[in-house]
C-alpha atoms as a PDB file:
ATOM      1  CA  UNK A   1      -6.119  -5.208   6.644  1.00  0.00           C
ATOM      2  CA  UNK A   2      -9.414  -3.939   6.882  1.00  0.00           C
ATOM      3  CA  UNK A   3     -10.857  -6.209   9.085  1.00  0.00           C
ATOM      4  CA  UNK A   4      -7.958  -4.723  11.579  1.00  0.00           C
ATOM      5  CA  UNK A   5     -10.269  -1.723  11.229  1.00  0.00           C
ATOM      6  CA  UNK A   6     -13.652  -3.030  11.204  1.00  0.00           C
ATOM      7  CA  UNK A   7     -13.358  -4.920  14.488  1.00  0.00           C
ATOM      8  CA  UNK A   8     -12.171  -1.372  16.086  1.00  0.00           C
ATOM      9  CA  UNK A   9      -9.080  -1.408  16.235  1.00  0.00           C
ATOM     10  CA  UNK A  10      -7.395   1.940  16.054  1.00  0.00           C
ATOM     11  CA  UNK A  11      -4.255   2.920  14.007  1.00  0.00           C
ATOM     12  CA  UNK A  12      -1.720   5.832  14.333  1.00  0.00           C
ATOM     13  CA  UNK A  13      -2.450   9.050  11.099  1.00  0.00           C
ATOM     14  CA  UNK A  14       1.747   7.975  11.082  1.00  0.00           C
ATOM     15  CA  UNK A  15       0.842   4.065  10.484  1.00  0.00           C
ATOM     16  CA  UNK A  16      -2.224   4.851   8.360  1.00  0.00           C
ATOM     17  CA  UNK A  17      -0.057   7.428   5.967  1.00  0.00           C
ATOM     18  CA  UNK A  18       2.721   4.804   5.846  1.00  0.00           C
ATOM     19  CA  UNK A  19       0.481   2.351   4.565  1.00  0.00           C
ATOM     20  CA  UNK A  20      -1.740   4.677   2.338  1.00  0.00           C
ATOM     21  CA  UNK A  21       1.265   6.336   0.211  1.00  0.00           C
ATOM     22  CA  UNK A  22       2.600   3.019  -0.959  1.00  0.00           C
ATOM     23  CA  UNK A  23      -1.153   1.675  -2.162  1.00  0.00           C
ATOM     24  CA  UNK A  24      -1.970   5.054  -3.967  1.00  0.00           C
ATOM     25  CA  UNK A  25       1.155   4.885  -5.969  1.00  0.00           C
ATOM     26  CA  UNK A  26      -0.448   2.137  -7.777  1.00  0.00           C
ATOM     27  CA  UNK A  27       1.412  -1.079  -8.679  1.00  0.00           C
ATOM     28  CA  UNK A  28       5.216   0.645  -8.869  1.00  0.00           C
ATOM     29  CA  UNK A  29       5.032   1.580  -5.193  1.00  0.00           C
ATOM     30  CA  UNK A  30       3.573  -2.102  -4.500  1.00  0.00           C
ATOM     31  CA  UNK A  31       6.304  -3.734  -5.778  1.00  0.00           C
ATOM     32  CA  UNK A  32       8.441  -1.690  -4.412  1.00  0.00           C
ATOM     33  CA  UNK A  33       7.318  -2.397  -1.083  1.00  0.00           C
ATOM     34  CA  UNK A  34       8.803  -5.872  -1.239  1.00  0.00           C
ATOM     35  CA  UNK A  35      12.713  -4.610  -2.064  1.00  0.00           C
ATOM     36  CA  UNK A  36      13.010  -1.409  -1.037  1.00  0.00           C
ATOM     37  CA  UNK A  37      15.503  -0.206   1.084  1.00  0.00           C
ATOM     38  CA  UNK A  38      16.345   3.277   3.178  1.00  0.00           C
ATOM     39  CA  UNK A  39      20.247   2.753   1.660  1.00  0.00           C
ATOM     40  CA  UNK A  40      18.930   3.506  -2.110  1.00  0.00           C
ATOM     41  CA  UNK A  41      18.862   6.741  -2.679  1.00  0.00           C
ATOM     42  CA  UNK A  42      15.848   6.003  -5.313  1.00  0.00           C
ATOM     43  CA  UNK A  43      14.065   4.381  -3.453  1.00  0.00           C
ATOM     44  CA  UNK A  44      10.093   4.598  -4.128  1.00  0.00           C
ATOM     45  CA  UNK A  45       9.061   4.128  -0.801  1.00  0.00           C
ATOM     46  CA  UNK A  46      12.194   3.295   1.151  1.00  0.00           C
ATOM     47  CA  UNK A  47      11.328   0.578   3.517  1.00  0.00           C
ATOM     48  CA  UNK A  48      10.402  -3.168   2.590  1.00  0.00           C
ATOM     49  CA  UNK A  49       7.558  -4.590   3.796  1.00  0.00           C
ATOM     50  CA  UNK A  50       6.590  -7.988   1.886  1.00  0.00           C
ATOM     51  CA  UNK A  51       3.283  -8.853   4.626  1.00  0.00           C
ATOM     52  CA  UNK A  52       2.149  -5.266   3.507  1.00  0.00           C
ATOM     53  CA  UNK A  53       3.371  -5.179  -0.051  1.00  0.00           C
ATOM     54  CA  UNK A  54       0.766  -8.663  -0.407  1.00  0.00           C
ATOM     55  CA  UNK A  55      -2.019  -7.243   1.440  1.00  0.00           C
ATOM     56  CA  UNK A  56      -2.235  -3.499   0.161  1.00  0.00           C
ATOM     57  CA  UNK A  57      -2.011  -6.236  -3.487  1.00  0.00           C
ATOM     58  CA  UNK A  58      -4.935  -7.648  -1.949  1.00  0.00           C
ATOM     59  CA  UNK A  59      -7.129  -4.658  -1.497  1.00  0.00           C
ATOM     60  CA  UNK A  60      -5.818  -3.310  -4.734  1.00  0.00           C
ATOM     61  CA  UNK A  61      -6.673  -6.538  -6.504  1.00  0.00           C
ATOM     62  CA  UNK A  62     -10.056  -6.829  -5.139  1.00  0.00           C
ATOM     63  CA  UNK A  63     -10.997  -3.612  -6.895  1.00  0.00           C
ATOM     64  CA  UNK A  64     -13.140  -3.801 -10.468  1.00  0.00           C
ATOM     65  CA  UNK A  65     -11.142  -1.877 -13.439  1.00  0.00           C
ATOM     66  CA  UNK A  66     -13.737   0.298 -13.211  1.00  0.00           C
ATOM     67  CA  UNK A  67     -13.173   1.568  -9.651  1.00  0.00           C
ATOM     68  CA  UNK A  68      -9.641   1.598 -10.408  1.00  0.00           C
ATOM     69  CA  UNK A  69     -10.285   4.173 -13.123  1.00  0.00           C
ATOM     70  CA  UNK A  70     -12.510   6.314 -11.178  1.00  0.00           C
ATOM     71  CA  UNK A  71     -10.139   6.508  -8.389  1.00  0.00           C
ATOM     72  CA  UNK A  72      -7.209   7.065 -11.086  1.00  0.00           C
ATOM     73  CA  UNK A  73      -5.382   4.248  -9.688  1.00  0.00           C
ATOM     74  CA  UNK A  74      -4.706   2.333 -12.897  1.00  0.00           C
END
């Protein structure tokens, strides 16, 4: 996913937000990501997305406990 952004390419503040909200909300929000569905009224982030759901996982999981902390994403 970040490569996408190193090598230049460009991305929408609507495609960026979609992306970002899911991956702040920690782990719940991840997994969500790979069932969710606009038809649930509790949904967490009402779409499913399993190619994002395993990359935003990626990012996530690349992160030291530490960093996770100090960005209060634990």
């Amino acid at each position: 996913m970040l490569s996408e952004l190193a090598s230049g390419e460009r991305k929408s503040v609507q495609h960026v937000l979609v992306h970002l909200l899911p991956y702040l909300g920690g782990p719940t929000t991840l997994s969500a990501l790979r069932t969710d569905s606009p038809d649930d009224a509790e949904c967490r982030v009402c779409y499913k997305d399993v190619a994002t759901a395993d990359g935003l996982t990626a990012l996530r999981d690349s992160l030291s406990s530490a960093q996770l902390q100090a960005r209060c994403l634990s």
